[in-house]
Protein backbone atom coordinates (compact mmCIF):
# COMPACT_ATOMS: atom_id res chain seq x y z
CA UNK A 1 88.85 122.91 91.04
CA UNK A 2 88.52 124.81 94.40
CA UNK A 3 90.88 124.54 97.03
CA UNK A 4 88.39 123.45 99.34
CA UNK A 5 87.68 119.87 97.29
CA UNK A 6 91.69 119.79 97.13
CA UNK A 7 92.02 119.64 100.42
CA UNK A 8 89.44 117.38 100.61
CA UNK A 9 90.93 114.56 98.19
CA UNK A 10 94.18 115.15 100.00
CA UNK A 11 92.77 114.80 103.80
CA UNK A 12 90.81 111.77 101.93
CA UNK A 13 94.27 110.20 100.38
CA UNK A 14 95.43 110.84 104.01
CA UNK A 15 92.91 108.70 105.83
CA UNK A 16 93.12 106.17 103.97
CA UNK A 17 96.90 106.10 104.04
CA UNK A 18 97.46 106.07 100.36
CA UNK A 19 99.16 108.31 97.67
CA UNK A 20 97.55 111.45 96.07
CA UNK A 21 97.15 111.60 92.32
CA UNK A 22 95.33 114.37 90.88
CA UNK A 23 92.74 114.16 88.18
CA UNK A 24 93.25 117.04 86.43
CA UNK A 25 90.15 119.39 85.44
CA UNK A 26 90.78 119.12 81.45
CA UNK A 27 91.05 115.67 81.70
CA UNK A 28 87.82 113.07 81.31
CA UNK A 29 85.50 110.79 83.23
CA UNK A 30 83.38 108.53 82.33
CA UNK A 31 79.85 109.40 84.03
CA UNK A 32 76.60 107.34 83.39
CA UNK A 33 73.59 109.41 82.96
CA UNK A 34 71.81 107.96 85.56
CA UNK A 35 73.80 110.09 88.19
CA UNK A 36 71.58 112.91 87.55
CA UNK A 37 68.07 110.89 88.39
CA UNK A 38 69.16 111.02 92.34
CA UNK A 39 69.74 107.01 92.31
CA UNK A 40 72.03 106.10 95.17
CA UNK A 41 74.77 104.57 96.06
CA UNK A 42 77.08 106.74 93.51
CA UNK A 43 79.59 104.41 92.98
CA UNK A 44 83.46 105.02 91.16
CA UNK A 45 86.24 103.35 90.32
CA UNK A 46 89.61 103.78 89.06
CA UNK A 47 91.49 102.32 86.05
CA UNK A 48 95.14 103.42 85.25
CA UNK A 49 95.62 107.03 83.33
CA UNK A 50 95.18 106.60 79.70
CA UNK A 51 95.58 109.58 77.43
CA UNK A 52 93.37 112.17 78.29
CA UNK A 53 91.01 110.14 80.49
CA UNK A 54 91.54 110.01 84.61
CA UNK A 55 90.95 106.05 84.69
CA UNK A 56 87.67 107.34 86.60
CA UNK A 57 84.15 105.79 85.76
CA UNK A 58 81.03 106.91 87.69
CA UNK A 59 77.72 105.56 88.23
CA UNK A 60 74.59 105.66 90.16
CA UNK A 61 72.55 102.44 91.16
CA UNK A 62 73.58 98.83 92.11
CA UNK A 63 74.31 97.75 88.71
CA UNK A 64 76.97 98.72 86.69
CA UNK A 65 75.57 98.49 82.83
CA UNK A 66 77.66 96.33 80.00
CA UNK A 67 75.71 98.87 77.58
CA UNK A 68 78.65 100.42 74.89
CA UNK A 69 76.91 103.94 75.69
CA UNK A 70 76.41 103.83 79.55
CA UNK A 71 79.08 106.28 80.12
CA UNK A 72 79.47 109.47 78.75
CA UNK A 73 82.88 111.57 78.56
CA UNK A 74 82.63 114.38 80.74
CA UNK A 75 85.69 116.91 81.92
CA UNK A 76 86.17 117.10 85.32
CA UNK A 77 85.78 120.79 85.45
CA UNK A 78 81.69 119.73 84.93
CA UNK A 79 81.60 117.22 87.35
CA UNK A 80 80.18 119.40 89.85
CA UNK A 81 77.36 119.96 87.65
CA UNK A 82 77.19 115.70 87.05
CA UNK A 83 77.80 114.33 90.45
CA UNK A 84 78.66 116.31 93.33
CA UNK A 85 79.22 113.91 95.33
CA UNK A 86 82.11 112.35 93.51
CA UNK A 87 84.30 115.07 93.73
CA UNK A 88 85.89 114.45 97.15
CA UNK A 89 86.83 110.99 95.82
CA UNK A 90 89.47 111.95 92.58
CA UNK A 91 92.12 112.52 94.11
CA UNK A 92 92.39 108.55 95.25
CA UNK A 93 94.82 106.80 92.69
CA UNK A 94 94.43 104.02 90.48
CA UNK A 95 93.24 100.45 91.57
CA UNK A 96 90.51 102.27 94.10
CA UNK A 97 86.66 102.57 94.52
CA UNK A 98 84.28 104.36 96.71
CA UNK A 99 80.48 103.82 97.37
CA UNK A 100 78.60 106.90 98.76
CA UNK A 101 74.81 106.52 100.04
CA UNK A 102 72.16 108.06 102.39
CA UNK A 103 74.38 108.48 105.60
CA UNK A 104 77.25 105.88 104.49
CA UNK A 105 80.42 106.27 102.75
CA UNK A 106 83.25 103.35 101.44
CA UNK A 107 86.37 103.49 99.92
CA UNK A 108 88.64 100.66 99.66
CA UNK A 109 91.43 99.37 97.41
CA UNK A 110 90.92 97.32 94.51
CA UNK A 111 94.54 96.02 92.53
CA UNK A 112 92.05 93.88 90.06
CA UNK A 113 91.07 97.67 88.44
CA UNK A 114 94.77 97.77 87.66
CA UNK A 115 94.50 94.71 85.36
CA UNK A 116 92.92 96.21 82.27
């Protein structure tokens, strides 16, 4: 990861007055294919750290899909190549979300992502 999106997660972190946790580039998100049509809002959320994954689930659209293959497992190192956009975002910890569209941006906490 560049130091440019580093210091972009951490001036992120910053504004939003909360803690910096890193998702490392050999570790895994879960991306839906659909971030790669151009649908908007991109939308991500954050479960705890388990194993090798980041907690991190990405997806494009209003709705997120129940389907058992709706994400795929993708590194972060090729999340640049999957959604763009997202990268700024993965430095926020657990228990947060963000919403990016045309000219608007959200991120807020959310403890209920902590509960799974």
């Amino acid at each position: 990861m560049s130091e440019d999106v580093r210091d972009s997660q951490l001036r992120l972190c910053e504004e939003h007055g909360t803690s910096f946790v890193e998702a490392p580039s050999d570790m895994k998100v879960g991306v839906a294919l659909n971030v790669r049509t151009g649908l908007m809002p991109i939308n991500g959320l954050r479960h705890p750290i388990q194993g090798d994954t980041t907690g991190w689930y990405i997806w494009a659209g209003g709705e997120l899909s129940a389907a058992p293959d709706f994400f795929q497992p993708v590194h972060v190192a090729h999340l640049a190549e999957w959604c763009p956009l997202a990268l700024k975002f993965l430095g926020l910890p657990p228990g947060w979300r963000f919403l990016v569209a045309d000219g608007h941006e959200d991120v807020w906490e959310d403890p209920a992502l902590l509960d799974t």
